[in-house]
PDB file of N, CA and C in Angstrom:
ATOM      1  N   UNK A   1      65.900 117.776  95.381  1.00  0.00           N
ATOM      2  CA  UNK A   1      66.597 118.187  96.605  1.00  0.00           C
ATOM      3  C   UNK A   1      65.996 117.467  97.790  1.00  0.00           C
ATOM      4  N   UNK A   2      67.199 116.680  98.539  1.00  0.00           N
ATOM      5  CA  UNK A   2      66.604 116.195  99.862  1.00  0.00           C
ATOM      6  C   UNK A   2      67.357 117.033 101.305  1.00  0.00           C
ATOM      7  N   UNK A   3      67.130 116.856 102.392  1.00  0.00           N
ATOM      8  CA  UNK A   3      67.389 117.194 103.433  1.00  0.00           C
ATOM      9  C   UNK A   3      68.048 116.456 104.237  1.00  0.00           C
ATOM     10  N   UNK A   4      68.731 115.925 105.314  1.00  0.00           N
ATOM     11  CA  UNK A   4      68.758 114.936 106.190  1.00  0.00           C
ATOM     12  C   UNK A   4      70.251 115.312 107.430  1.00  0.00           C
ATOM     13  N   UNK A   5      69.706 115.057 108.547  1.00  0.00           N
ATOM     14  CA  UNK A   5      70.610 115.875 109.578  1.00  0.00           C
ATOM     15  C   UNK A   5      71.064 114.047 109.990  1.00  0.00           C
ATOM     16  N   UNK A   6      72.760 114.233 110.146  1.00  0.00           N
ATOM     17  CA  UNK A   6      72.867 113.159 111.155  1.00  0.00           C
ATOM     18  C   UNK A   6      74.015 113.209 112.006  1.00  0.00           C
ATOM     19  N   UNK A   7      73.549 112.169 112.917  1.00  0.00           N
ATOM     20  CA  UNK A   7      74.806 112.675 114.539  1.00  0.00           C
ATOM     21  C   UNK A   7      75.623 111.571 113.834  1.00  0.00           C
ATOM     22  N   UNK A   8      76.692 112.096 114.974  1.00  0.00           N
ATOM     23  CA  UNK A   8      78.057 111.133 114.607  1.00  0.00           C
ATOM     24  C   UNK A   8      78.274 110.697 116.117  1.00  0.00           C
ATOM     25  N   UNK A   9      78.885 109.860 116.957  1.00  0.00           N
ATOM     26  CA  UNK A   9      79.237 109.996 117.952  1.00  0.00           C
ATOM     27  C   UNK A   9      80.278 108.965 118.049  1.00  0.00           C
ATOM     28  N   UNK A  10      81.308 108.726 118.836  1.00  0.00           N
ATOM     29  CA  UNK A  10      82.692 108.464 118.894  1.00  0.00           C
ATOM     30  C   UNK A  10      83.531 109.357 119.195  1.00  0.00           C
ATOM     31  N   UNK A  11      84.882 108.950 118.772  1.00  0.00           N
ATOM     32  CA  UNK A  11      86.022 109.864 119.005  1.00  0.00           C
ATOM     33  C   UNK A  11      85.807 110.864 117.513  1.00  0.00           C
ATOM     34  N   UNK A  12      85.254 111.879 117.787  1.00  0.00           N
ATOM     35  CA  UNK A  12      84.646 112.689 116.392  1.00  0.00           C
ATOM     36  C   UNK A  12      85.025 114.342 116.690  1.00  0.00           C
ATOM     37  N   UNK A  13      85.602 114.349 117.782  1.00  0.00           N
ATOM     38  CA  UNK A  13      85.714 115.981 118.459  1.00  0.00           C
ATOM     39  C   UNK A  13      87.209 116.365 118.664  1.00  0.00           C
ATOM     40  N   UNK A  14      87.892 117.016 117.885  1.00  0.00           N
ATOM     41  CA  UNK A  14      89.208 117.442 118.127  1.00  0.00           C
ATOM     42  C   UNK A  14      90.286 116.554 117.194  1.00  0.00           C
ATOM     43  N   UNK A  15      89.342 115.949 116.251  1.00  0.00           N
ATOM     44  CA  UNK A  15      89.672 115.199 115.003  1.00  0.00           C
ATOM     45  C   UNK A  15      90.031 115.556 113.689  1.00  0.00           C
ATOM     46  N   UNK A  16      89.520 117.055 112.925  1.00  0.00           N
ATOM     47  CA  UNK A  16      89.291 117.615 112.040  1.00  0.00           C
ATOM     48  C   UNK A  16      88.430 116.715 111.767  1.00  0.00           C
ATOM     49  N   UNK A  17      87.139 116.526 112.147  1.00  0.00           N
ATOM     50  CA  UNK A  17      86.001 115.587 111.541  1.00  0.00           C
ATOM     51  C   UNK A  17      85.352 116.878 110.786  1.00  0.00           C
ATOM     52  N   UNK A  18      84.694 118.319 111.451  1.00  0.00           N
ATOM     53  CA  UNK A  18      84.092 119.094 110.953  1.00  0.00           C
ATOM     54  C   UNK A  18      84.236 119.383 110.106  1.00  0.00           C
ATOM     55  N   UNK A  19      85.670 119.440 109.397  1.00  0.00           N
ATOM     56  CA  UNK A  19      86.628 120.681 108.623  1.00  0.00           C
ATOM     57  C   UNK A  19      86.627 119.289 107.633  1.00  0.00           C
ATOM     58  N   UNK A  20      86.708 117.942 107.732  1.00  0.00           N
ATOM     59  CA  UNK A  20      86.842 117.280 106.901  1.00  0.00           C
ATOM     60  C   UNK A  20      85.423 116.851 106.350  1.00  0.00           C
ATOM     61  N   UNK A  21      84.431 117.175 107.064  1.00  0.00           N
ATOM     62  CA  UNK A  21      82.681 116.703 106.577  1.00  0.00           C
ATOM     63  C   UNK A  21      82.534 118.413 105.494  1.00  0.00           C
ATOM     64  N   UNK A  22      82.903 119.256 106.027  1.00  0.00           N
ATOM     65  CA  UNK A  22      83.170 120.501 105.491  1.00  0.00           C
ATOM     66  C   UNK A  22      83.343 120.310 103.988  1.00  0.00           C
ATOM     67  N   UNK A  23      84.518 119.863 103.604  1.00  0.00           N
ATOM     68  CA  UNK A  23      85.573 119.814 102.362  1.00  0.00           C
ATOM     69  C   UNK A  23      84.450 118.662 101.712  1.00  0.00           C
ATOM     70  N   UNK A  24      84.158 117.687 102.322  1.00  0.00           N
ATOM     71  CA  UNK A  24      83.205 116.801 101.255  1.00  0.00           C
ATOM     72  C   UNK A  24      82.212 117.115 100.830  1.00  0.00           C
ATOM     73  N   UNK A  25      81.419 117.810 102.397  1.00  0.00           N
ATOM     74  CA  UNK A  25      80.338 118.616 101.469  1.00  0.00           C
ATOM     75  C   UNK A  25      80.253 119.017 100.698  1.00  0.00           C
ATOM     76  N   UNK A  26      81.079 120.361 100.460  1.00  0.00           N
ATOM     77  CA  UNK A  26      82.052 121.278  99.091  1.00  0.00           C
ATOM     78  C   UNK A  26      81.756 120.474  98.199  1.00  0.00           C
ATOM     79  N   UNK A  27      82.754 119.629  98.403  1.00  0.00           N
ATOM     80  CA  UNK A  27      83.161 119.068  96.664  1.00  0.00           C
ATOM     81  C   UNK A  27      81.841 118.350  96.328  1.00  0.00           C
ATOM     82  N   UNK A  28      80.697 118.003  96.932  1.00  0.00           N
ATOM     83  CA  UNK A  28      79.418 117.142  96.775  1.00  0.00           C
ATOM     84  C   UNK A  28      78.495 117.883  96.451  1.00  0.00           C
ATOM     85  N   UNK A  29      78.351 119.412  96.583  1.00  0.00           N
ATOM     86  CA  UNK A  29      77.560 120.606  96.662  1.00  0.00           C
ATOM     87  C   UNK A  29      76.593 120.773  97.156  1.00  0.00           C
ATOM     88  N   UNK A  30      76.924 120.542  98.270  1.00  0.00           N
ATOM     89  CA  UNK A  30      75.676 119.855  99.422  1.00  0.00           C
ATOM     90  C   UNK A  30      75.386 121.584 100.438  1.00  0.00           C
ATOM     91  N   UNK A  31      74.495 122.036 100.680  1.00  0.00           N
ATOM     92  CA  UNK A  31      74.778 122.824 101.697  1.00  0.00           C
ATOM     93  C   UNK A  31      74.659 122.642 103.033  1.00  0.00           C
ATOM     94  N   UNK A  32      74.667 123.118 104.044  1.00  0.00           N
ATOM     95  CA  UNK A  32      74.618 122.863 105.530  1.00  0.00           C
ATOM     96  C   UNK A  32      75.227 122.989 106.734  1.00  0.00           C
ATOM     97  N   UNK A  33      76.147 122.787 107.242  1.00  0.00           N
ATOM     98  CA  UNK A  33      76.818 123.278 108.685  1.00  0.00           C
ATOM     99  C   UNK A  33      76.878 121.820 109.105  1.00  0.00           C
ATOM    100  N   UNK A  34      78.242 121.872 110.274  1.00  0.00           N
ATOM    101  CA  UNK A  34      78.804 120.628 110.890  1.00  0.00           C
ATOM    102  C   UNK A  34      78.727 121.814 112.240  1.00  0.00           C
ATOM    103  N   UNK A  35      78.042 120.845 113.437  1.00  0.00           N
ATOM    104  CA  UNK A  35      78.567 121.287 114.231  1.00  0.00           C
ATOM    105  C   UNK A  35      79.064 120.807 115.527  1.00  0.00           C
ATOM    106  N   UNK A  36      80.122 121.087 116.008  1.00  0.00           N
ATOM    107  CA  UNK A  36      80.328 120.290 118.015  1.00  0.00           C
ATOM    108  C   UNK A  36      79.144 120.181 118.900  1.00  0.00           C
ATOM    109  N   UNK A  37      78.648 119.340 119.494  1.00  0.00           N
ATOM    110  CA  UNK A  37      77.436 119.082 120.228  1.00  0.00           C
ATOM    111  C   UNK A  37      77.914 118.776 121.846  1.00  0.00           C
ATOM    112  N   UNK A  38      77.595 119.632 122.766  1.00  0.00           N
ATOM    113  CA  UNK A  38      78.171 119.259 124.390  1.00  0.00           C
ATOM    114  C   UNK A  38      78.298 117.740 124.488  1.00  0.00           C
ATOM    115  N   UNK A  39      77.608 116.597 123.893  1.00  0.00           N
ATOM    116  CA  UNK A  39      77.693 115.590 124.635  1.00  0.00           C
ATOM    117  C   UNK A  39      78.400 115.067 123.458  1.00  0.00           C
ATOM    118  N   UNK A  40      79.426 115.687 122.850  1.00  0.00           N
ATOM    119  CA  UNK A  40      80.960 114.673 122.346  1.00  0.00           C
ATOM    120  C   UNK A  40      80.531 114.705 120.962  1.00  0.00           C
ATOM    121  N   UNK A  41      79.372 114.577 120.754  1.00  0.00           N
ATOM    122  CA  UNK A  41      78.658 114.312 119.207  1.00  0.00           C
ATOM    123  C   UNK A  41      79.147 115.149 118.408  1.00  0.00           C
ATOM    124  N   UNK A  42      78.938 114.795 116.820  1.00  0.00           N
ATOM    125  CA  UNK A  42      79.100 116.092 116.025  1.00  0.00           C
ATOM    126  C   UNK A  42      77.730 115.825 115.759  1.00  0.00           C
ATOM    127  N   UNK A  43      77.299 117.087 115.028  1.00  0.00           N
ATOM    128  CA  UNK A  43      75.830 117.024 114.285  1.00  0.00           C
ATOM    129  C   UNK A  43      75.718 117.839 112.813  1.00  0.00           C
ATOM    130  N   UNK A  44      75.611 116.951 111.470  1.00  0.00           N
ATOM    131  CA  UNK A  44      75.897 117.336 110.476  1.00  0.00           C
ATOM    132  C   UNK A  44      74.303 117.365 110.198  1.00  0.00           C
ATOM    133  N   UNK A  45      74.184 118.505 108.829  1.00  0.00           N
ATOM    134  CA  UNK A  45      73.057 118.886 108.302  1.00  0.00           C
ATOM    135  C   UNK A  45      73.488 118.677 106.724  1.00  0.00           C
ATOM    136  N   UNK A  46      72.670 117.931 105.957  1.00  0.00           N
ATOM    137  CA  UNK A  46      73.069 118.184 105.057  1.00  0.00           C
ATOM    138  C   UNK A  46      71.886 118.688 103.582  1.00  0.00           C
ATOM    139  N   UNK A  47      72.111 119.293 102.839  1.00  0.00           N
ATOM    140  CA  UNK A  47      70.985 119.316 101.677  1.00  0.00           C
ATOM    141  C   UNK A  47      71.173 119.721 100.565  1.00  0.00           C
ATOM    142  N   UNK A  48      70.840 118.822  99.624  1.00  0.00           N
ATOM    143  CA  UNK A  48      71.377 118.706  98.367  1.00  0.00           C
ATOM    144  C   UNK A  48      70.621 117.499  97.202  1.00  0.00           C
ATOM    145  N   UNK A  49      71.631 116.801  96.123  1.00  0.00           N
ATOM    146  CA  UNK A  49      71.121 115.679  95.693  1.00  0.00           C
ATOM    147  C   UNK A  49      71.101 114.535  96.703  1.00  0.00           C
ATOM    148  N   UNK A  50      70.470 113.689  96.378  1.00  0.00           N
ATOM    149  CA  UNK A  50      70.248 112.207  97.230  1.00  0.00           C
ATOM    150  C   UNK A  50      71.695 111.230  97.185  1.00  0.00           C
ATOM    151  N   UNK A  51      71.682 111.378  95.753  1.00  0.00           N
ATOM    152  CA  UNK A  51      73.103 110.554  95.661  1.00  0.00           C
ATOM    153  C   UNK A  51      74.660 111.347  96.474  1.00  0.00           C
ATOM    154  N   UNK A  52      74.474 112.548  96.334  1.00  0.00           N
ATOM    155  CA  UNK A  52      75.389 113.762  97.194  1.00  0.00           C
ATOM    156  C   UNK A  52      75.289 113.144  98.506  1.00  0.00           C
ATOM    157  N   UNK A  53      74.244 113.235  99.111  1.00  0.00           N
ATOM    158  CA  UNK A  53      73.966 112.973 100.245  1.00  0.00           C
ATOM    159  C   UNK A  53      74.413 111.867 101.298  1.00  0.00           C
ATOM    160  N   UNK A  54      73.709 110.743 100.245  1.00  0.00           N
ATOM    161  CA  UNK A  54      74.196 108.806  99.928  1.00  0.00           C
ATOM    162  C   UNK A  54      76.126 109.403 100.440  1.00  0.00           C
ATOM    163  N   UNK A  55      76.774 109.527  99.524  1.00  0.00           N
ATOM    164  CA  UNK A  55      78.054 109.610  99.806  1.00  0.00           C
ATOM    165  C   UNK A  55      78.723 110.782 100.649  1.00  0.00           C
ATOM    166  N   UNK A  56      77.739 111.709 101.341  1.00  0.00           N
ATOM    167  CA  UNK A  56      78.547 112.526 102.619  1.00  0.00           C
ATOM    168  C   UNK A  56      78.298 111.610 103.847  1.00  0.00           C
ATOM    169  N   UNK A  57      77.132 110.464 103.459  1.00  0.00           N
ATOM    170  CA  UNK A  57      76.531 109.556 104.801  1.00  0.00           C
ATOM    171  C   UNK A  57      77.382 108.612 104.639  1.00  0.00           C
ATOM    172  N   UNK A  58      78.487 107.917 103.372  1.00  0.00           N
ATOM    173  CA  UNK A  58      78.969 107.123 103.680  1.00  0.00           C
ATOM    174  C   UNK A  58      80.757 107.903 104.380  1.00  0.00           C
ATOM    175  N   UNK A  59      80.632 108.982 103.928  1.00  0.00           N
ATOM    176  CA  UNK A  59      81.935 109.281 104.703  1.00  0.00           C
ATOM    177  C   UNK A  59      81.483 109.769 106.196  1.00  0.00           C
ATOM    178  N   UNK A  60      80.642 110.039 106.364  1.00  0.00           N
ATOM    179  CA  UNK A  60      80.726 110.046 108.259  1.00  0.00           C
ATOM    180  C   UNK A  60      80.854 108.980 108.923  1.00  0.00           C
ATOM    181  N   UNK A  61      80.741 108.059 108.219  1.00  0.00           N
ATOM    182  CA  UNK A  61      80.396 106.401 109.064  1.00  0.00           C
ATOM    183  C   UNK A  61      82.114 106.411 109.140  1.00  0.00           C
ATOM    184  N   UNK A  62      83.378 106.636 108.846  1.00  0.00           N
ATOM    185  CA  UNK A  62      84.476 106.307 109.153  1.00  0.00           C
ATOM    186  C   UNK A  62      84.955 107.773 109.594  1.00  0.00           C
ATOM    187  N   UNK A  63      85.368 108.995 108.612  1.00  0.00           N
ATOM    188  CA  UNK A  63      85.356 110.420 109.166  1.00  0.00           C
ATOM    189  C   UNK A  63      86.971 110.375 108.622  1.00  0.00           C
ATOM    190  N   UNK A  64      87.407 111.249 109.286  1.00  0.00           N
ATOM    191  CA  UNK A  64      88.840 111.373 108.899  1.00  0.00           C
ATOM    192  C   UNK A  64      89.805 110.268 109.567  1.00  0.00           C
ATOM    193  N   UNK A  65      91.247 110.064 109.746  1.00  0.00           N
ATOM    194  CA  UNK A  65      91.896 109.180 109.518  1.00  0.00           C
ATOM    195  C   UNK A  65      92.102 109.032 110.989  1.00  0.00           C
ATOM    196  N   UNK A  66      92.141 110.538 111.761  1.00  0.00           N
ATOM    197  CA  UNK A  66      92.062 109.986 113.665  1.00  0.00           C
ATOM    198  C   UNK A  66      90.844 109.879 113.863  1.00  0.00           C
ATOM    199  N   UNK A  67      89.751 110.022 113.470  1.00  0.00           N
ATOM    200  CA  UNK A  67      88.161 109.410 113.932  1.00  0.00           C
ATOM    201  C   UNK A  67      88.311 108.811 114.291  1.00  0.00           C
ATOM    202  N   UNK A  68      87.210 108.077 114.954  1.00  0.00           N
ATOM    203  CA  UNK A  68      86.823 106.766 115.359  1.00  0.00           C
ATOM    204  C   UNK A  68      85.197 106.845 115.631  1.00  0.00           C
ATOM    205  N   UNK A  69      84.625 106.506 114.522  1.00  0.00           N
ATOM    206  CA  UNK A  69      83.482 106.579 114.653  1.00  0.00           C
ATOM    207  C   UNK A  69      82.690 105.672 115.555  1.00  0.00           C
ATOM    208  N   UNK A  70      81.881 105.890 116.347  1.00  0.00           N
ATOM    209  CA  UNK A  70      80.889 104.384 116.802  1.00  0.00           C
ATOM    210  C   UNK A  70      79.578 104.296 116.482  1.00  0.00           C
ATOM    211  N   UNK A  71      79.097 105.206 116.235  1.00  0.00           N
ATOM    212  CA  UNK A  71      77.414 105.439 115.807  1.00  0.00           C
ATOM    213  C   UNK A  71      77.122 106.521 114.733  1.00  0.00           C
ATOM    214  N   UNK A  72      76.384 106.395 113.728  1.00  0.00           N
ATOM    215  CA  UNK A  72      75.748 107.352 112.580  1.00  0.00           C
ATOM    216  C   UNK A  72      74.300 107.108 112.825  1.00  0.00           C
ATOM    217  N   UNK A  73      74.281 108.521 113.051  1.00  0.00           N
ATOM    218  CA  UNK A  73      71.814 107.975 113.698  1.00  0.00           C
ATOM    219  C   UNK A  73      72.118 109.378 112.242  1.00  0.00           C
ATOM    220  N   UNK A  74      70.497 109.109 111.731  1.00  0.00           N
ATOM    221  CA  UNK A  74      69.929 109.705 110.418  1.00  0.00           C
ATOM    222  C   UNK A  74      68.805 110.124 110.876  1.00  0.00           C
ATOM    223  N   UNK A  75      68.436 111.300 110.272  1.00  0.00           N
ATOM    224  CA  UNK A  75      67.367 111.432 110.571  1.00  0.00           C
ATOM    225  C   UNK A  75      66.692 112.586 109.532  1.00  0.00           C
ATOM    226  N   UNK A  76      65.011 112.742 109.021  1.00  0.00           N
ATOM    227  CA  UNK A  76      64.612 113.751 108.323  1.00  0.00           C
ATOM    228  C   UNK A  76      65.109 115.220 108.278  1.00  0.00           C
ATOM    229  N   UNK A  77      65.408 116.040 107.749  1.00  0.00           N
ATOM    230  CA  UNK A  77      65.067 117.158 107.819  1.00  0.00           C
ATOM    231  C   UNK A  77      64.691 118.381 107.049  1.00  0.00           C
ATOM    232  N   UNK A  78      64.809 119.258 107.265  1.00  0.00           N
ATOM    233  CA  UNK A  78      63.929 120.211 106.563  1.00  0.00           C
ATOM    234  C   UNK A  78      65.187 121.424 105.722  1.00  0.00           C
ATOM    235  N   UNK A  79      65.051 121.626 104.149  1.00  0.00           N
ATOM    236  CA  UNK A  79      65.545 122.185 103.599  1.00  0.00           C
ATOM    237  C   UNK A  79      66.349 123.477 104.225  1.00  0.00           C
ATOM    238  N   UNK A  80      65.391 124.015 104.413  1.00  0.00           N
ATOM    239  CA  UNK A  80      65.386 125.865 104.479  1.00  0.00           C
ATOM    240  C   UNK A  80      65.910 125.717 106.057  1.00  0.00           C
ATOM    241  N   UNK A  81      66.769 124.912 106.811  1.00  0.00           N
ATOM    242  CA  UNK A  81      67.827 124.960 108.155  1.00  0.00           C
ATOM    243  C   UNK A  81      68.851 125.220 107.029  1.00  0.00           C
ATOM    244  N   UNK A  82      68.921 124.836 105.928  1.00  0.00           N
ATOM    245  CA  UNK A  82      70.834 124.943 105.830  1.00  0.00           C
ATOM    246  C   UNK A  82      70.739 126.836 105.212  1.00  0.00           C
ATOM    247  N   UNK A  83      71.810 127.496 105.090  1.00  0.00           N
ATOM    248  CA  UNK A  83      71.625 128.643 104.610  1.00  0.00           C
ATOM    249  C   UNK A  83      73.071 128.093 103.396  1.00  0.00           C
ATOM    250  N   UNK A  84      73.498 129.770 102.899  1.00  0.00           N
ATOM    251  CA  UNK A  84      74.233 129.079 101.421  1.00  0.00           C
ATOM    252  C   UNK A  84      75.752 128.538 101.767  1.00  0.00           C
ATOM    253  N   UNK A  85      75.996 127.473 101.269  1.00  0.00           N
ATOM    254  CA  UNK A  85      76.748 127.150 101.271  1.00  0.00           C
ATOM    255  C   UNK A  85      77.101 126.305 102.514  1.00  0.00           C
ATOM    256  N   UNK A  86      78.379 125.911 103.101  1.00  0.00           N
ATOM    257  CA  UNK A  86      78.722 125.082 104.340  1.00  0.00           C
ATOM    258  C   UNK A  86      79.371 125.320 104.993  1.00  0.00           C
ATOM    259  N   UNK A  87      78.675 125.589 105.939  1.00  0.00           N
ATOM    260  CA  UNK A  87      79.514 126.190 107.753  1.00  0.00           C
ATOM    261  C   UNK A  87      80.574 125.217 108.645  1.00  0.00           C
ATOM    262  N   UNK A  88      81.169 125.241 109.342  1.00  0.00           N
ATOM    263  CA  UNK A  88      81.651 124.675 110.573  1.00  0.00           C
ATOM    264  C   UNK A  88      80.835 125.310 111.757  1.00  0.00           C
ATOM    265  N   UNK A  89      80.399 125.397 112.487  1.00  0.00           N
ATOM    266  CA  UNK A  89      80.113 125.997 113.826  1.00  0.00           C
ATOM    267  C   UNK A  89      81.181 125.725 114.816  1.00  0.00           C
TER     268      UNK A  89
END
């Protein structure tokens, strides 16, 4: 099991980006929460397998079909933030 939180920033807010990082998580069995961030960002948490992970990081880099992604920042994090299963905030 790894951890790893990452921002999204672009046109990522009022997209179904959440609801669609949501559904991949799911099907990846990843746990964690997506959430809206004041400054436009989303901020995904994710934790699970590595390879799970590998492919929820390659779907944020594009997002759903009105996205428009411009930046994916990565970063460490710590297991025991996600609780069961996967939130939207």
């Amino acid at each position: 099991m790894s951890a790893a939180r990452f921002y999204v920033s672009g046109k990522v807010q009022g997209v179904w980006f959440r609801a669609g990082a949501r559904e991949q998580a799911v099907a990846l069995d990843l746990r964690g929460y997506a959430n809206n961030l004041r400054d436009g960002r989303v901020e995904v948490l994710a934790v699970g397998e590595d390879a799970a992970i590998e492919r929820l990081a390659q779907w944020l880099g594009h997002g759903t079909a009105n996205a428009r992604v411009e930046r994916l920042e990565r970063e460490p994090a710590a297991e025991a933030e996600a609780g069961d299963g996967f939130v939207c905030g």
